[in-house]
Protein backbone atom coordinates (compact mmCIF):
# COMPACT_ATOMS: atom_id res chain seq x y z
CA UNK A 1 65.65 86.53 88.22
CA UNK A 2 65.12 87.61 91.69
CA UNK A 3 67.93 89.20 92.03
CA UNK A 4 69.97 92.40 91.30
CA UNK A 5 73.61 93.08 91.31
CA UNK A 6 76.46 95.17 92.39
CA UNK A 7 79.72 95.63 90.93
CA UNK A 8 82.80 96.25 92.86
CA UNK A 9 85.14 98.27 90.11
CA UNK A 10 86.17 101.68 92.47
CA UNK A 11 89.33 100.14 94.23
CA UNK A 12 92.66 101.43 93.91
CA UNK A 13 95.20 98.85 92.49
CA UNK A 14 98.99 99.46 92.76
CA UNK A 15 99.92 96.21 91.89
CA UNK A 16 99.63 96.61 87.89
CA UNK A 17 101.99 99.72 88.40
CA UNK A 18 101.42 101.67 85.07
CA UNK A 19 98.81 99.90 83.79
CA UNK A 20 96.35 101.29 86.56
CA UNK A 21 97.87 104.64 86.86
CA UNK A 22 94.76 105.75 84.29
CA UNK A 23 92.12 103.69 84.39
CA UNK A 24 90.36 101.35 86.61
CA UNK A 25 91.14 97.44 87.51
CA UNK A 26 88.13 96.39 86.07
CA UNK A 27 88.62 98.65 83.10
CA UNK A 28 91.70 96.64 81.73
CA UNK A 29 91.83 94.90 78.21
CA UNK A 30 91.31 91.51 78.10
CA UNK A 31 91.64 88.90 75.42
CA UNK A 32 92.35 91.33 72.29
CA UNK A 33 88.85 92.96 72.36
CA UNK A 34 87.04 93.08 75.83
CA UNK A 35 87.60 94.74 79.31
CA UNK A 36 87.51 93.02 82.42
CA UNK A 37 84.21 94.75 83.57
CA UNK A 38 81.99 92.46 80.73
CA UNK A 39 82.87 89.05 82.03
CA UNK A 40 80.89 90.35 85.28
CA UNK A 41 77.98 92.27 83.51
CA UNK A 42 77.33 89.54 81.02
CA UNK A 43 77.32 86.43 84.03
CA UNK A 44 74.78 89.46 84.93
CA UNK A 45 72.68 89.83 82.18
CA UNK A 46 73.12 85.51 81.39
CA UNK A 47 71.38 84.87 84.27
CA UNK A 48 68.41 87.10 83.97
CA UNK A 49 69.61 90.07 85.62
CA UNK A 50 67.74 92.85 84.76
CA UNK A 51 69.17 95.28 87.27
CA UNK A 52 72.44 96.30 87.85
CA UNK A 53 74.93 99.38 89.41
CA UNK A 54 78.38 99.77 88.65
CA UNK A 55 80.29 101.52 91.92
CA UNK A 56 83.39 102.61 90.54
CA UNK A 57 85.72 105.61 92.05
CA UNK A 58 89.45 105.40 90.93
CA UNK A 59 90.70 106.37 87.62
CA UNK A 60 86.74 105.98 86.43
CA UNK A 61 86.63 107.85 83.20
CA UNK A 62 87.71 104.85 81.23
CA UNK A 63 85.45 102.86 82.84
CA UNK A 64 82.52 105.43 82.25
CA UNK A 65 83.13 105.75 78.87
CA UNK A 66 82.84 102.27 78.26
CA UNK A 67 79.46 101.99 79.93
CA UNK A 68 77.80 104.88 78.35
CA UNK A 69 75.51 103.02 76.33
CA UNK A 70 73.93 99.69 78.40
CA UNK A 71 72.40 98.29 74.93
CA UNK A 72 75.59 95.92 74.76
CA UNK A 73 74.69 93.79 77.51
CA UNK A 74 71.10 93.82 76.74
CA UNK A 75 70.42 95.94 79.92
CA UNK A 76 68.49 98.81 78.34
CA UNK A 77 65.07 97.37 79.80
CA UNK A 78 62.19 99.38 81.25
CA UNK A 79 62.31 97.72 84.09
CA UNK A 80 65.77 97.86 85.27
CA UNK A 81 68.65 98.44 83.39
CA UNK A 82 72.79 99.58 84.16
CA UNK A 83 73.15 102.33 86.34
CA UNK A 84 76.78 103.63 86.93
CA UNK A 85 77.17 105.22 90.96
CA UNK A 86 80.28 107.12 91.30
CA UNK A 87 81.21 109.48 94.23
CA UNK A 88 79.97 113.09 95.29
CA UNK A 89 79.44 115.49 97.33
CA UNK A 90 75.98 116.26 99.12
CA UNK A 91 74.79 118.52 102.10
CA UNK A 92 75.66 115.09 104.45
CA UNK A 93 78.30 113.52 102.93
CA UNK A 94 81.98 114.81 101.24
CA UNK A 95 83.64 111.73 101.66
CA UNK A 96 84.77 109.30 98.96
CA UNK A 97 84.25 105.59 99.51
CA UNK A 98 86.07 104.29 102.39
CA UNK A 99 85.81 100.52 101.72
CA UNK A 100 83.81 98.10 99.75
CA UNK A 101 81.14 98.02 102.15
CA UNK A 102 81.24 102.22 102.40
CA UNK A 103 81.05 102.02 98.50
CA UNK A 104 77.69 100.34 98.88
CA UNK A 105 76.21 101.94 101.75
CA UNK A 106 76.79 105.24 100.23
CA UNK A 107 74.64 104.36 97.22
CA UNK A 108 72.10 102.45 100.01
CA UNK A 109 68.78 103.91 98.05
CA UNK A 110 69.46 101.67 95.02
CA UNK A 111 68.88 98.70 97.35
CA UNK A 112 66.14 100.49 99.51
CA UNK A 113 64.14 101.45 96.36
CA UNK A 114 64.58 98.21 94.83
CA UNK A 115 61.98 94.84 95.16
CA UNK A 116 64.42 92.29 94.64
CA UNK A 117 64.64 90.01 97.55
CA UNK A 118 68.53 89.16 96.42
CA UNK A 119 71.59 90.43 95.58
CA UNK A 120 74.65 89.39 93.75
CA UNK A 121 77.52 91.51 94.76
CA UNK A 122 80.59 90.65 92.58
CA UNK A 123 83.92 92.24 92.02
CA UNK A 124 84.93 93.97 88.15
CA UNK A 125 88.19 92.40 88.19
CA UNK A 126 87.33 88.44 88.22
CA UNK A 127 87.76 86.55 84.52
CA UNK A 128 84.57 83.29 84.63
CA UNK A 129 81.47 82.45 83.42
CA UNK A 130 78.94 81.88 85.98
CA UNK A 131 75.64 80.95 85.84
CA UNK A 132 74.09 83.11 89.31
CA UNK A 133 70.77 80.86 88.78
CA UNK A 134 72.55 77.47 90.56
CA UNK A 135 74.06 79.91 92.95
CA UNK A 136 71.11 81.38 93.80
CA UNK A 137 69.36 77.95 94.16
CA UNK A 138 72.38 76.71 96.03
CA UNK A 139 71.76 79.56 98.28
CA UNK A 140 68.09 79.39 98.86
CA UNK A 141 68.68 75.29 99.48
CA UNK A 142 71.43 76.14 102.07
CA UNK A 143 69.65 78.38 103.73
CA UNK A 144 72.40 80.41 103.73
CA UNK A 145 72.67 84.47 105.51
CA UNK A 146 75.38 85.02 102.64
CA UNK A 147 76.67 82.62 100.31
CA UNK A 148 80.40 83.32 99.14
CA UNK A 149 81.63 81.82 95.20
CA UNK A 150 84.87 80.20 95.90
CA UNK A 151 87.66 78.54 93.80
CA UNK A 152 90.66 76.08 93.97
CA UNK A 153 93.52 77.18 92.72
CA UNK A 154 96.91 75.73 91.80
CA UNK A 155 100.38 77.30 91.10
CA UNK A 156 99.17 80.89 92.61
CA UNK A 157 100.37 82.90 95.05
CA UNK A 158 98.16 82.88 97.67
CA UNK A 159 98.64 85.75 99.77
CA UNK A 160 96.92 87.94 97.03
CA UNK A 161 93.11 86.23 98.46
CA UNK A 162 91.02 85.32 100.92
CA UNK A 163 91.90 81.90 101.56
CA UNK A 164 88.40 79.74 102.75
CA UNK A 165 88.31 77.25 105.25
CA UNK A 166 84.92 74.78 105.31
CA UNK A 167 83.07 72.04 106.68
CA UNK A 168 82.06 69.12 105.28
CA UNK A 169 78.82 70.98 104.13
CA UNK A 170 81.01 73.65 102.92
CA UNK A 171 80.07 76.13 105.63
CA UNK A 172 82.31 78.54 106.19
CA UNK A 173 84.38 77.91 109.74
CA UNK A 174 87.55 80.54 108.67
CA UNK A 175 88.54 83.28 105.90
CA UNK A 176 91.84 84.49 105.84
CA UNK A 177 92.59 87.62 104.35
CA UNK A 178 95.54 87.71 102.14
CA UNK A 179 97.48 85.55 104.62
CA UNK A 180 101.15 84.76 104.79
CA UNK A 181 100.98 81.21 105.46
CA UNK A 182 97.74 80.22 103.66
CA UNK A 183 95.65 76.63 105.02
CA UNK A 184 94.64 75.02 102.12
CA UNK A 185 94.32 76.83 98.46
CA UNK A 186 90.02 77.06 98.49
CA UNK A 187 89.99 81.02 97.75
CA UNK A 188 87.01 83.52 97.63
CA UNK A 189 86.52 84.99 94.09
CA UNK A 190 84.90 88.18 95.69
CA UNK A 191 81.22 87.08 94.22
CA UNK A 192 78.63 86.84 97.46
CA UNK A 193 74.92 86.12 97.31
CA UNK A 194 73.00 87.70 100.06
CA UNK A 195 69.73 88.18 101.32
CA UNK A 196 68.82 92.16 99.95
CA UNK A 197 67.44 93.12 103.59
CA UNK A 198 70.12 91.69 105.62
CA UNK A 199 72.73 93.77 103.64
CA UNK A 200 71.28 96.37 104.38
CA UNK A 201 70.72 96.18 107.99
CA UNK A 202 74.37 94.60 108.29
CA UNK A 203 75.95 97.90 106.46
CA UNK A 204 73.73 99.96 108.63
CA UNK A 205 75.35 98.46 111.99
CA UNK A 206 78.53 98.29 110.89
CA UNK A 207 78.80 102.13 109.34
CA UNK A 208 77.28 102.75 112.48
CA UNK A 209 80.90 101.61 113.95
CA UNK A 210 82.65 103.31 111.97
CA UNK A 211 83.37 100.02 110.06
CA UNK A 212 83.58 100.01 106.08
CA UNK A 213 85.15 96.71 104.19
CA UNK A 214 83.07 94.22 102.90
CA UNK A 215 85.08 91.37 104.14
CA UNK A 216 86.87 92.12 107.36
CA UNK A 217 83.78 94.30 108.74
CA UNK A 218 80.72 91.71 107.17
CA UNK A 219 82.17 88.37 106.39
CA UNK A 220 85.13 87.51 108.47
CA UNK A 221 83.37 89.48 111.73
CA UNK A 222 79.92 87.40 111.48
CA UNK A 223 81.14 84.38 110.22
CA UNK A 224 80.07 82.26 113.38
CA UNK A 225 76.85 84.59 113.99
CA UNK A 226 75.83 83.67 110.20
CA UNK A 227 75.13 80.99 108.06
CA UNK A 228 78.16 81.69 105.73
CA UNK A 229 78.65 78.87 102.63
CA UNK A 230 81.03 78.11 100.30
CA UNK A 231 79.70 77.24 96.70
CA UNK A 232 82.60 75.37 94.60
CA UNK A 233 83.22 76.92 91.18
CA UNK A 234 84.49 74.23 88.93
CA UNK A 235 85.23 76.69 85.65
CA UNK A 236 88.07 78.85 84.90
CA UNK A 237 88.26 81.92 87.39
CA UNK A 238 91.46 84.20 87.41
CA UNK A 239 92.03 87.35 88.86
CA UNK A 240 93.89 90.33 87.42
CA UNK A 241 94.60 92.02 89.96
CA UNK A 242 98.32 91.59 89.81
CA UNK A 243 100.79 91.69 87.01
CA UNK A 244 101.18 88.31 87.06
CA UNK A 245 97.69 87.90 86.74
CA UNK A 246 96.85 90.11 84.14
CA UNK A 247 99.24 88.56 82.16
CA UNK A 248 98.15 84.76 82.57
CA UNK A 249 94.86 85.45 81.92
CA UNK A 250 95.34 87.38 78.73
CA UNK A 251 97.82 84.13 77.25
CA UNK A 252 95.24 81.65 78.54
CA UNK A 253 92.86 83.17 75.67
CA UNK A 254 95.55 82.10 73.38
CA UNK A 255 94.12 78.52 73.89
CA UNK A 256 91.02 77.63 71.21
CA UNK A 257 88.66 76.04 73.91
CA UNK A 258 88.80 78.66 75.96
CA UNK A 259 88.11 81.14 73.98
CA UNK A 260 85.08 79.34 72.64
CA UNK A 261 84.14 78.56 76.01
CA UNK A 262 83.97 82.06 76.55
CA UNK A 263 83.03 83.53 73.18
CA UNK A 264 80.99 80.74 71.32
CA UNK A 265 79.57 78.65 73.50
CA UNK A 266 76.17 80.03 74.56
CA UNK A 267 75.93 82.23 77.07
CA UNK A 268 78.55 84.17 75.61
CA UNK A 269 80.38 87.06 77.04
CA UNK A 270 79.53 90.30 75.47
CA UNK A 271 81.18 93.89 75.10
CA UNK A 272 81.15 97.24 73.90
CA UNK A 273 81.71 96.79 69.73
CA UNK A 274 83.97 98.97 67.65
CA UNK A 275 83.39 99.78 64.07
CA UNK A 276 86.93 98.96 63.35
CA UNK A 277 88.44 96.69 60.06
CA UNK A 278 89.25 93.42 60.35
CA UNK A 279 92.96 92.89 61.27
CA UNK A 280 95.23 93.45 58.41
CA UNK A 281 98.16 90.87 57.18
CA UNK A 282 100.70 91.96 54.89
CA UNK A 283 103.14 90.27 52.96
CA UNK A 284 105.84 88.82 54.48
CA UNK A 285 104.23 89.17 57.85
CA UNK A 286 103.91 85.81 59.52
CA UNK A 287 101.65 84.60 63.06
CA UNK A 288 101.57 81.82 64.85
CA UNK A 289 99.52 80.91 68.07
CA UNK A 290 98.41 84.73 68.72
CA UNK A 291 95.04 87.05 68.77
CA UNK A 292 95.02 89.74 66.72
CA UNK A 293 92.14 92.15 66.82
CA UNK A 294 89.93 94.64 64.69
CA UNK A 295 92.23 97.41 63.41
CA UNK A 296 95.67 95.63 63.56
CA UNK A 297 98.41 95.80 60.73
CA UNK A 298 100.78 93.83 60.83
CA UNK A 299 103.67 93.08 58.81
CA UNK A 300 106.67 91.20 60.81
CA UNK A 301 106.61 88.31 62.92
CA UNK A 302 103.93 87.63 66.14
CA UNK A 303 104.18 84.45 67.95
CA UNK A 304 102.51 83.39 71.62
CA UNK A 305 101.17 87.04 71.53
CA UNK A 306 97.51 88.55 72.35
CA UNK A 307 97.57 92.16 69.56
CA UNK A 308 94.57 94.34 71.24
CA UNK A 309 92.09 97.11 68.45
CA UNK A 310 94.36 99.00 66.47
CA UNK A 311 97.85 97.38 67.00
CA UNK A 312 100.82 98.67 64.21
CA UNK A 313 103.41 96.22 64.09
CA UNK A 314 106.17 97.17 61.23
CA UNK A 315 108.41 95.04 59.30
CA UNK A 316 111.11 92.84 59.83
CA UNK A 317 109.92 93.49 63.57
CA UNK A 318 109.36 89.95 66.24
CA UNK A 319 106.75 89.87 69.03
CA UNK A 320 107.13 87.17 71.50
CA UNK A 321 104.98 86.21 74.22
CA UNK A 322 103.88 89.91 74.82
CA UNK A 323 100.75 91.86 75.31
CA UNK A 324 100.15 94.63 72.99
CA UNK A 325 97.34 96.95 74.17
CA UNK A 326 95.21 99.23 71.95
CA UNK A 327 96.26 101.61 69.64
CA UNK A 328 99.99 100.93 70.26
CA UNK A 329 102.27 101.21 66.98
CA UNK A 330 105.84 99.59 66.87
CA UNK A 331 108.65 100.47 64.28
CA UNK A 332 110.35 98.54 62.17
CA UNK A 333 113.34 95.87 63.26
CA UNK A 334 111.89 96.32 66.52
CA UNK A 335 112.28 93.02 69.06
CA UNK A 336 109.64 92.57 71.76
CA UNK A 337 109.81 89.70 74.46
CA UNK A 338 108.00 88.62 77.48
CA UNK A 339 106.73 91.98 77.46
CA UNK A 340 103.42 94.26 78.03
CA UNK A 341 103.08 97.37 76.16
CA UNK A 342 100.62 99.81 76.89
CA UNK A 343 98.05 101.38 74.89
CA UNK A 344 99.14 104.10 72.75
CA UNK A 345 102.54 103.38 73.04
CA UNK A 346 104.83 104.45 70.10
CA UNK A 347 108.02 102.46 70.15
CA UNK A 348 110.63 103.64 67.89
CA UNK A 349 112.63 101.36 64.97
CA UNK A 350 115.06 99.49 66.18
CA UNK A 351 113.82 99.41 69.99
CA UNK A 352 114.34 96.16 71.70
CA UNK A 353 113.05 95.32 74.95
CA UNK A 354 113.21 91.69 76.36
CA UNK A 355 111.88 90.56 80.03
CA UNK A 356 111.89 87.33 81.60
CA UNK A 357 109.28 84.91 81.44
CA UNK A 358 108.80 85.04 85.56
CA UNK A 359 109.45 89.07 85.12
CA UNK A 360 107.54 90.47 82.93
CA UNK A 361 108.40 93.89 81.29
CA UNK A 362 105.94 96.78 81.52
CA UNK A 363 106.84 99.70 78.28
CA UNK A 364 104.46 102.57 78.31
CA UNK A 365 105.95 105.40 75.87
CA UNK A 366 103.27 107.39 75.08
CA UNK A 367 103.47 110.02 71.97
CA UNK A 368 101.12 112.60 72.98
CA UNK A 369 100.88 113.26 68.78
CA UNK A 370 99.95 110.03 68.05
């Protein structure tokens, strides 16, 4: 493809409270046996991708780890391949990223030494399948400066995106930024096509400035100089970036034709695999409408529940519409609702913790020995 890409995964995010407090956004678990990071490298890789950088910053170990080896999204080419940029320290430079845009700038040789004329800059938090080839053609046909992936959504709150306002060609006249009183529910998904050369020279001006976000400083500021479109996305998109997010996208996997949209139907998306045992059902134990991945035991009751690798879930014990990340084990007679446990919990027999269906309950009780 004539293309390469960037991922977005360094930023901050305060919003899944605990959940982010050691690792990255884009590092999260998703759908009992994935992170968030794969949907974007294998829409990557899909499309013919061969080249691709990872800019990641906060809480990046996680993130790291999982990328050490690129073989599981077919990136370990000759020609190209996954390269992982974080932060450091050189004669000119101390500073960490400052911004989205910074973040790329700072790592401006990748696109300098590379012959692609395109690139596909997309975020490591956003949950689709996208095929960048119609993009890209989209793009090329529009004869677009920067093309930006956008999405309708209903029942969201709408302050958490850049809402889009467009023509009837779907240029771009308007792009809020997380605004209080939203026109219209058209949102970016944080996925922009762009023309390699002019990012460049457009992150050269505006660093020059003393300018450094993506959006605010590239697309909202030269969104009347430039020819700025809007290409509709008519699959599933959500983004996890909040608690409520995280948590909807997770139960949506719960439904069978989404999952083998995502996991059987060719392309499929790919990840990191674990030589872990299948999950593990005891008598007595009993599951209904839940995921249960490699390494699980279970022996009481799961319902409307997503069980990530390793799960322990002891008997006479109920999960209910929760989220059980990795390597978490639960006691016996314990009582779980509306809830999302983090990984390597250990919750004690007996425990019983219930949230509300519009509040969901965050439990992280880590046992350093376990």
């Amino acid at each position: 493809m004539r293309a390469l890409g960037i991922i977005l995964a360094g930023g901050k995010n305060e919003r899944l409270k605990e959940l982010t407090y050691q690792r990255a956004l884009a590092a999260m678990p998703i759908a009992g046996s994935y992170r968030a990071v794969d949907f974007s490298l294998s829409n990557m890789t899909n499309s013919g991708i061969s080249k691709v950088a990872v800019v990641t910053q906060y809480n990046s170990r996680p993130l790291v780890e999982h990328l050490s080896s690129s073989k599981w999204w077919d990136f370990g080419r000759k020609h190209g391949g996954l390269f992982v940029f974080t932060p450091y320290i050189t004669h000119d430079n101390s500073m960490w990223y400052r911004g989205t845009a910074d973040a790329i700038y700072q790592n401006l040789e990748y696109l300098k030494n590379s012959h692609e004329p395109y690139a596909i800059i997309a975020s490591g938090d956003g949950i689709c399948k996208i095929d960048y080839n119609q993009v890209l053609s989209y793009h090329v046909d529009k004869r677009a400066d920067i093309t930006i992936i956008c999405k309708r959504v209903e029942n969201e709150d709408l302050s958490r995106f850049g809402v889009v306002q467009i023509d009837e060609e779907n240029r771009i006249t308007d792009l809020e930024e997380k605004p209080i009183s939203p026109m219209g529910n058209l949102v970016s998904t944080g996925i922009y096509v762009i023309r390699r050369r002019l990012l460049i020279e457009l992150l050269e001006e505006i660093i020059k400035e003393e300018r450094y976000d993506l959006v605010t400083d590239v697309i909202i500021r030269y969104r009347k100089q430039k020819k700025i479109y809007a290409y509709i996305h008519e699959g599933y998109w959500k983004s996890i970036a909040s608690m409520e997010g995280y948590y909807k996208a997770n139960v949506d996997f719960l439904d069978r034709e989404l999952r083998d949209y995502f996991f059987r139907a060719e392309p499929t998306i790919m990840s990191k695999v674990e030589d872990e045992p299948p999950a593990k059902f005891n008598y007595g134990a009993k599951v209904k409408n839940s995921l249960s991945a490699s390494g699980c035991i279970i022996n009481g009751e799961v319902e409307s529940s997503v069980l990530f690798r390793k799960v322990f879930i002891g008997r006479n014990t109920i999960i209910k519409n929760s989220i059980i990340l990795n390597s978490t084990y639960i006691g016996d007679n314990c009582v779980i609702e509306n809830c999302i446990i983090d990984s390597r919990s250990n919750i004690q027999s007996g425990a019983v913790f219930k949230g509300e269906k519009d509040d969901i309950q965050v439990i992280v009780n880590r046992d350093p020995f376990f």
